[in-house]
N, C-alpha and C. Protein backbone atom coordinates (compact mmCIF):
# COMPACT_ATOMS: atom_id res chain seq x y z
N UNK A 1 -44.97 -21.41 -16.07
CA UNK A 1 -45.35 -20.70 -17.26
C UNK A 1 -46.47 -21.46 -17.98
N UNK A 2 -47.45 -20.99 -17.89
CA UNK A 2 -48.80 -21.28 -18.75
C UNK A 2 -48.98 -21.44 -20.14
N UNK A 3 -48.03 -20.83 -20.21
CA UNK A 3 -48.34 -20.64 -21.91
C UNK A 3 -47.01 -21.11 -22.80
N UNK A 4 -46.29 -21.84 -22.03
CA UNK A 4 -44.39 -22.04 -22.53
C UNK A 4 -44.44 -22.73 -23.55
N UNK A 5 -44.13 -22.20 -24.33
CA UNK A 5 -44.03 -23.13 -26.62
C UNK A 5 -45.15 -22.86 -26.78
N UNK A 6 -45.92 -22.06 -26.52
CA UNK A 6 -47.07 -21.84 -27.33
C UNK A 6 -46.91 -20.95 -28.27
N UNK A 7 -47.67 -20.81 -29.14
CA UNK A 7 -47.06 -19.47 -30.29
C UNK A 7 -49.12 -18.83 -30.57
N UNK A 8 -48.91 -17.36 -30.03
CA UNK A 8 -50.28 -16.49 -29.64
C UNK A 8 -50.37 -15.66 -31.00
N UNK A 9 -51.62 -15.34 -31.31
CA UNK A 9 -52.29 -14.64 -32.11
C UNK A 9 -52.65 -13.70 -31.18
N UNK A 10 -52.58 -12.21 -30.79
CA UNK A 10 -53.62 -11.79 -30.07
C UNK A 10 -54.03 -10.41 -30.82
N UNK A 11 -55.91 -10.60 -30.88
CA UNK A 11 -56.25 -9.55 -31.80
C UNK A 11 -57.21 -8.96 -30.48
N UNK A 12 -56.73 -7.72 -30.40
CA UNK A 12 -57.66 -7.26 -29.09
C UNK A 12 -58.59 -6.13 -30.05
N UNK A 13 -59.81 -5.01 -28.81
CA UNK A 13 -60.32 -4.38 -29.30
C UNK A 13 -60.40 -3.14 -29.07
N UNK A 14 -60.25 -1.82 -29.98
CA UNK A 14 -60.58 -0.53 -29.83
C UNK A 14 -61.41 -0.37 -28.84
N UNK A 15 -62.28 -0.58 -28.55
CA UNK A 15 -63.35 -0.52 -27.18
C UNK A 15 -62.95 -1.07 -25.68
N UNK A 16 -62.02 -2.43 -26.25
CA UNK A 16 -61.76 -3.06 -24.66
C UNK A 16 -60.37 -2.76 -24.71
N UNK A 17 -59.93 -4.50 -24.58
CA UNK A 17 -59.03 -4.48 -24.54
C UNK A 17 -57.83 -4.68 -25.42
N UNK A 18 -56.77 -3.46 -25.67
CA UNK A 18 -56.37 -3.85 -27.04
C UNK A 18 -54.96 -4.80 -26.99
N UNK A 19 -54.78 -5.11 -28.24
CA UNK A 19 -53.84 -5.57 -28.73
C UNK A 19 -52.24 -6.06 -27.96
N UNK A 20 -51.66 -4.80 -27.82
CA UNK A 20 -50.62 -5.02 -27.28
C UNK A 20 -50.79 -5.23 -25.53
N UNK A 21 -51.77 -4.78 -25.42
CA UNK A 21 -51.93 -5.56 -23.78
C UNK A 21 -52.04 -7.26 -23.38
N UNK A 22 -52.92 -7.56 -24.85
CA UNK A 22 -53.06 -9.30 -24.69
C UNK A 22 -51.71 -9.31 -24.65
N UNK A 23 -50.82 -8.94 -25.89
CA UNK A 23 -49.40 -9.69 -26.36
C UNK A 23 -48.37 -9.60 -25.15
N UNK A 24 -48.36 -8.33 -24.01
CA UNK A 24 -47.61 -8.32 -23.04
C UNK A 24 -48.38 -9.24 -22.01
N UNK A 25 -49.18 -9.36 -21.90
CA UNK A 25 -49.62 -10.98 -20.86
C UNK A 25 -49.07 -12.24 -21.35
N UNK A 26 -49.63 -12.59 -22.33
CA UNK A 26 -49.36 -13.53 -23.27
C UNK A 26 -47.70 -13.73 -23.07
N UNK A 27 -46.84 -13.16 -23.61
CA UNK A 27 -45.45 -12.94 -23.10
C UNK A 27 -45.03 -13.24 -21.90
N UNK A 28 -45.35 -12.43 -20.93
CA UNK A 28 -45.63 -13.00 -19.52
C UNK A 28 -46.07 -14.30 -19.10
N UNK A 29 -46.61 -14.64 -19.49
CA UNK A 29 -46.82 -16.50 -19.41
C UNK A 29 -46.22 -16.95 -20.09
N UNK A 30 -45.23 -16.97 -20.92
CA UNK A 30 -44.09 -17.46 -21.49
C UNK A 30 -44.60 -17.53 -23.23
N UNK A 31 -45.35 -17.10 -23.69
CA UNK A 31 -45.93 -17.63 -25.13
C UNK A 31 -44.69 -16.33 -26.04
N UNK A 32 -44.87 -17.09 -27.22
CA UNK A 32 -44.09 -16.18 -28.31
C UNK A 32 -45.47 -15.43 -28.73
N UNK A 33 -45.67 -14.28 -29.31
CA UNK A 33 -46.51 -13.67 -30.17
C UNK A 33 -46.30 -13.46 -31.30
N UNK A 34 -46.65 -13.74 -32.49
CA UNK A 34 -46.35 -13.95 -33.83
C UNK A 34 -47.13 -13.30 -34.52
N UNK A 35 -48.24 -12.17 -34.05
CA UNK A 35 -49.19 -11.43 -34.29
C UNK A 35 -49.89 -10.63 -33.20
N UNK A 36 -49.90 -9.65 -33.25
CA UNK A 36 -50.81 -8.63 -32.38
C UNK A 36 -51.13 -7.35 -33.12
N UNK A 37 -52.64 -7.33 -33.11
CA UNK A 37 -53.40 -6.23 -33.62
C UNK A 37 -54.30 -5.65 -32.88
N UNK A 38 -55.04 -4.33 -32.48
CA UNK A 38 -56.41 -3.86 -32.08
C UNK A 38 -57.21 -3.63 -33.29
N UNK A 39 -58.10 -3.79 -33.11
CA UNK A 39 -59.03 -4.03 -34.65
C UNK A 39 -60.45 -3.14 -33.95
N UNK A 40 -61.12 -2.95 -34.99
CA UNK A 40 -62.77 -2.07 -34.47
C UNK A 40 -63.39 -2.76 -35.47
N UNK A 41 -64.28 -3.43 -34.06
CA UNK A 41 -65.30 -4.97 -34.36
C UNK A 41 -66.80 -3.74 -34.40
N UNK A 42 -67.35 -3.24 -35.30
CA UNK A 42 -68.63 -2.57 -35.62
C UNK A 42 -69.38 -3.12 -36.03
């Protein structure tokens, strides 16, 4: 696990890639997520 005790921010994007996709990877490598948003970076 890559990411084990880490604690993730993940702010993804309306255009790419959003939000809850980082936080289910992120998860997947063992990290807690303590924030996840998609945001529109204009």
């Amino acid at each position: 696990m890559i990411l084990k005790d880490r604690k993730v921010i993940a702010i993804g994007d309306r255009d790419g890639i959003p939000g809850p996709a980082i936080e289910e990877c992120a998860k997947s490598a063992g990290a807690e997520v303590v924030f996840s948003s998609t945001e529109c970076f204009v």
